[in-house]
Protein backbone atom coordinates (compact mmCIF):
# COMPACT_ATOMS: atom_id res chain seq x y z
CA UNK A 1 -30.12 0.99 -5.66
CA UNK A 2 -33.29 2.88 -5.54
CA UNK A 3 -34.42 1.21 -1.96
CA UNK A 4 -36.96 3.43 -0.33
CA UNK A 5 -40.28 2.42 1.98
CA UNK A 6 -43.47 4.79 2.09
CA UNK A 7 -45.15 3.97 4.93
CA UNK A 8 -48.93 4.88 5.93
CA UNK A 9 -47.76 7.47 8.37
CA UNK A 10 -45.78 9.11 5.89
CA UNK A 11 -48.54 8.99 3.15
CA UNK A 12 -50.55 10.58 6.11
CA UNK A 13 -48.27 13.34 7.18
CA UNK A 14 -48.04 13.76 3.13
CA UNK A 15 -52.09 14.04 2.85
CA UNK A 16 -52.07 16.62 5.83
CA UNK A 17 -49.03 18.62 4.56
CA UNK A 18 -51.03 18.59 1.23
CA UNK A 19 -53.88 20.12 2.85
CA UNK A 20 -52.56 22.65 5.00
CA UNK A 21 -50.12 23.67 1.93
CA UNK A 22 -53.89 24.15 -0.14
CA UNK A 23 -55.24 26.46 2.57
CA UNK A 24 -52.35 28.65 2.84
CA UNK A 25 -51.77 29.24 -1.31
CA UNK A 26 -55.79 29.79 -1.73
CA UNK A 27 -55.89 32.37 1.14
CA UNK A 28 -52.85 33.85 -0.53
CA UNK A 29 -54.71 34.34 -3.47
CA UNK A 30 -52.54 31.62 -5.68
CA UNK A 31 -54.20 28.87 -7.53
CA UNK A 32 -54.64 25.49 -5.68
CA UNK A 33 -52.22 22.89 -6.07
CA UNK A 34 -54.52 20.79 -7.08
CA UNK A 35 -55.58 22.51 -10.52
CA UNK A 36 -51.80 23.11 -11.40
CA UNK A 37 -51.41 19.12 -10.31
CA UNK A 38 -54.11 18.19 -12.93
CA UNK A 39 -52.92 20.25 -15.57
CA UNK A 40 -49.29 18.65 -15.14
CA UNK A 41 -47.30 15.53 -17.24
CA UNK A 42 -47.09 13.58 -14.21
CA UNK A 43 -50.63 13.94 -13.44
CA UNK A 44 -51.67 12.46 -16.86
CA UNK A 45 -48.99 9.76 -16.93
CA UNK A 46 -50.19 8.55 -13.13
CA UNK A 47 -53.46 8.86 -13.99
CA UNK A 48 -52.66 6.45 -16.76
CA UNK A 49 -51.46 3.77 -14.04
CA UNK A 50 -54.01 5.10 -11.04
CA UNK A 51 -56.77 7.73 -10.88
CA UNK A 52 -57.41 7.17 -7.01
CA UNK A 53 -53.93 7.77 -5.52
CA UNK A 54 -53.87 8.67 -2.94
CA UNK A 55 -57.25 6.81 -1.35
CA UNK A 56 -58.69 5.35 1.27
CA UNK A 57 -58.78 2.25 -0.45
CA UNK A 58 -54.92 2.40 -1.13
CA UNK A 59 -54.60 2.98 2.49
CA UNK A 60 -56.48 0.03 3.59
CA UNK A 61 -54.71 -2.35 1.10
CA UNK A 62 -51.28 -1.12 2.33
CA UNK A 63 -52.12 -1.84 5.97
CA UNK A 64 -52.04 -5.65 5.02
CA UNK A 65 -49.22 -5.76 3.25
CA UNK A 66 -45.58 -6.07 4.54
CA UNK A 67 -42.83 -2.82 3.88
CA UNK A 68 -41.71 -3.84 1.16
CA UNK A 69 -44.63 -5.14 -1.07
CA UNK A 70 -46.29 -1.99 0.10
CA UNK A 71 -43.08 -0.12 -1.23
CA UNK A 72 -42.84 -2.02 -4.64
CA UNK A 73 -47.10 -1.08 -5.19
CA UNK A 74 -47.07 3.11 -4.22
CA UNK A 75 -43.98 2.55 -7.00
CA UNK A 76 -45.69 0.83 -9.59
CA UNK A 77 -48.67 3.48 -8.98
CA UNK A 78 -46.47 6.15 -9.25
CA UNK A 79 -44.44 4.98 -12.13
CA UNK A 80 -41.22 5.25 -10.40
CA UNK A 81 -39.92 1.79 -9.88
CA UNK A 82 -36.56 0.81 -10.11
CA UNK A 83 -36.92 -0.38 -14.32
CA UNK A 84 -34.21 1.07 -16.54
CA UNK A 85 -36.37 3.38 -18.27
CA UNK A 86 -36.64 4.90 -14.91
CA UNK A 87 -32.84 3.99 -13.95
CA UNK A 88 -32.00 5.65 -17.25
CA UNK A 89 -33.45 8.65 -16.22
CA UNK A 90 -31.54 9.37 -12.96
CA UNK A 91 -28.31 7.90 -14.86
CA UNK A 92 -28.31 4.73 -12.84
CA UNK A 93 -28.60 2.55 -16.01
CA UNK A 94 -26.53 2.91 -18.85
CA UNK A 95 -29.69 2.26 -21.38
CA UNK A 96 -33.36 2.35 -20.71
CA UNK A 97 -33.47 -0.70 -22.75
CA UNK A 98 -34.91 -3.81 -21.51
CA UNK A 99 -31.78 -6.77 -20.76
CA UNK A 100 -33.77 -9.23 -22.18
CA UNK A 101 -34.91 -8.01 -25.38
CA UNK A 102 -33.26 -6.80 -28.14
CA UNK A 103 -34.03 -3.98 -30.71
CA UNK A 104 -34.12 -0.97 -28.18
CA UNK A 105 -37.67 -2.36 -26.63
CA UNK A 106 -37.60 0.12 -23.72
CA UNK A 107 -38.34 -1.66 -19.97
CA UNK A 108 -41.23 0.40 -18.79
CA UNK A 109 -43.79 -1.04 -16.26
CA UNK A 110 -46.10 -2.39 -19.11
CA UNK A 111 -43.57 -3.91 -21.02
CA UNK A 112 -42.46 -5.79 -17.32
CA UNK A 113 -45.97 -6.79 -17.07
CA UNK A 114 -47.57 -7.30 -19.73
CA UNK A 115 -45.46 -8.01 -22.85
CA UNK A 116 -41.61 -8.82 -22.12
CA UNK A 117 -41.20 -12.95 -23.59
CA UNK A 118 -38.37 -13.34 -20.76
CA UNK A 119 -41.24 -13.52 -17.93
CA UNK A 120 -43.42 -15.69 -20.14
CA UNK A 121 -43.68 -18.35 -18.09
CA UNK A 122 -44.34 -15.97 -15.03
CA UNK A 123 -47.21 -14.39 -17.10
CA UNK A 124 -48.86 -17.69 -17.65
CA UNK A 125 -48.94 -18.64 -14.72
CA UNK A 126 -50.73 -14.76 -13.76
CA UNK A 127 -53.30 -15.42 -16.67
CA UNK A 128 -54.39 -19.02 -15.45
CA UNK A 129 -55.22 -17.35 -12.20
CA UNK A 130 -56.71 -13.69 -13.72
CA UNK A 131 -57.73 -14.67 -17.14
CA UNK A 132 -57.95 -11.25 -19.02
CA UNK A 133 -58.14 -9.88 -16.37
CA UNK A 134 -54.05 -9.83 -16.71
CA UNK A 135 -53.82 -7.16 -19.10
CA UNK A 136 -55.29 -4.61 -17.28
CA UNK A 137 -52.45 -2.91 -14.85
CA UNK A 138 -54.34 -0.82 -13.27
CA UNK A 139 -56.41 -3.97 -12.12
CA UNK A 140 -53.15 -5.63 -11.31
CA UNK A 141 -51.94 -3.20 -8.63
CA UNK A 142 -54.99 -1.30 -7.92
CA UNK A 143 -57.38 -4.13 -6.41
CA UNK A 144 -57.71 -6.92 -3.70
CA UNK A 145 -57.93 -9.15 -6.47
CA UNK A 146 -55.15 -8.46 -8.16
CA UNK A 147 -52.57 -7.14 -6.23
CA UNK A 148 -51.55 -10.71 -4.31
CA UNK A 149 -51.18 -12.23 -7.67
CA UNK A 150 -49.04 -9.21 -8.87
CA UNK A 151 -46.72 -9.91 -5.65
CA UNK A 152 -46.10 -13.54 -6.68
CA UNK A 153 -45.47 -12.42 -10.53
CA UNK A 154 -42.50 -9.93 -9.54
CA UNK A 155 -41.35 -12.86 -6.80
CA UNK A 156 -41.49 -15.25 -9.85
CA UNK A 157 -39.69 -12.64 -12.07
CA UNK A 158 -36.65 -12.02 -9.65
CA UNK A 159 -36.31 -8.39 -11.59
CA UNK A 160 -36.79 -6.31 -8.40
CA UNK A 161 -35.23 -8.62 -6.14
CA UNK A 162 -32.53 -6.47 -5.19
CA UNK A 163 -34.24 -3.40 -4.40
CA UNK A 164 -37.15 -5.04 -3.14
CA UNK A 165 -36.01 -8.46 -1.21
CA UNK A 166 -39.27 -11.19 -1.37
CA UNK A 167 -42.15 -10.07 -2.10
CA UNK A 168 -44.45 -13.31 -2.47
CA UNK A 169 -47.11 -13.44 -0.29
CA UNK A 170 -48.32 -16.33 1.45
CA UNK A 171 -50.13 -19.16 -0.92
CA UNK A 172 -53.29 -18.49 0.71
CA UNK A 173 -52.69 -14.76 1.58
CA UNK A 174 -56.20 -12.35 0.45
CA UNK A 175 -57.03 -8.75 0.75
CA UNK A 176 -59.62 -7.81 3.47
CA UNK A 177 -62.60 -6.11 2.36
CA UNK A 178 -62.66 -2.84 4.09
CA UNK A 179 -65.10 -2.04 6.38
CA UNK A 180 -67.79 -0.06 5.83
CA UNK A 181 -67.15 3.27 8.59
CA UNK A 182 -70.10 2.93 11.07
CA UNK A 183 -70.43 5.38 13.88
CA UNK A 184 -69.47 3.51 16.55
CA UNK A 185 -66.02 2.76 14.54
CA UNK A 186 -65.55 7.03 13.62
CA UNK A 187 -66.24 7.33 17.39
CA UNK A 188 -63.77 4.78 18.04
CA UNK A 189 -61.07 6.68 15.52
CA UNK A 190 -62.06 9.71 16.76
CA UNK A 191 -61.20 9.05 20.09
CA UNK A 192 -57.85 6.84 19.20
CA UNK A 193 -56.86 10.82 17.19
């Protein structure tokens, strides 16, 4: 199925490829990728999901995590996980319909996490750690809070198991705090370039 792993170096090489492709248009006299990026549908529906990709932040988290959670978060961010609304789209699914529900409920990301009665008892147990917190997705997979207790909802699920193997962290598994960037550390970075 739709099985692929972004990994920090590529979201790097992506990030530099970015810039170097802004330089070259704006000496060429074009407009900046960025202002035809905002202007865009994708733009708007990402921004729905999350306004900081890609970040620092994003970076950091995905440093902790293992391939594949880090793969099944940049897709939930991006809107492009393997759900049949998606499926649909690139004729892998037959329907974009949800297989649990019935009367043509489509199975986009919010109806997977937030409203789908088939991972009820998944959701409960999310709530009674998150408390309305739950409802928010882009607090689900955009913070150190919430994205370990997203992981153990989509293990708990078993939807993406096949695309994205286990993806439960450990029980007592937590987010670092990142660091704030002293100058010894930028020297340090610096000198690692």
């Amino acid at each position: 199925m739709l099985n692929f792993f972004l990994t920090k170096k590529v979201v790097v090489k992506f990030i530099l490829f970015y810039s170097f492709f802004t330089n070259y248009l704006s000496q060429k006299g074009f407009c900046a990728p960025s202002e035809e990026w905002e202007t865009s549908k994708r733009h708007n529906a990402s921004n729905k999901i999350d306004a900081s990709l890609p970040s620092d932040n994003y970076l950091h988290i995905a440093d902790q995590l293992r391939r594949n959670q880090a793969s099944l978060l940049i897709q939930l961010r991006t809107g492009h996980i393997p759900l049949n609304v998606i499926l649909h789209q690139v004729k892998r699914s037959d329907t974009p319909d949800c297989p649990h529900c019935k009367n043509g409920i489509q199975e986009t990301i919010h109806h997977y996490l937030l409203t789908c009665p088939s991972y009820a008892g998944a959701r409960r147990i999310l709530q009674a750690k998150l408390k309305r917190d739950t409802s928010s997705i882009p607090f689900l997979i955009g913070t150190q809070i919430g994205i370990p207790h997203l992981l153990r909802y989509v293990s708990n699920t078993k939807r993406l198991a096949a695309t994205f193997g286990e993806v439960r962290p450990d029980d007592d598994f937590k987010l670092k705090e990142k660091e704030p960037k002293t100058k010894q550390r930028r020297q340090r970075n610096e000198d690692e370039a």
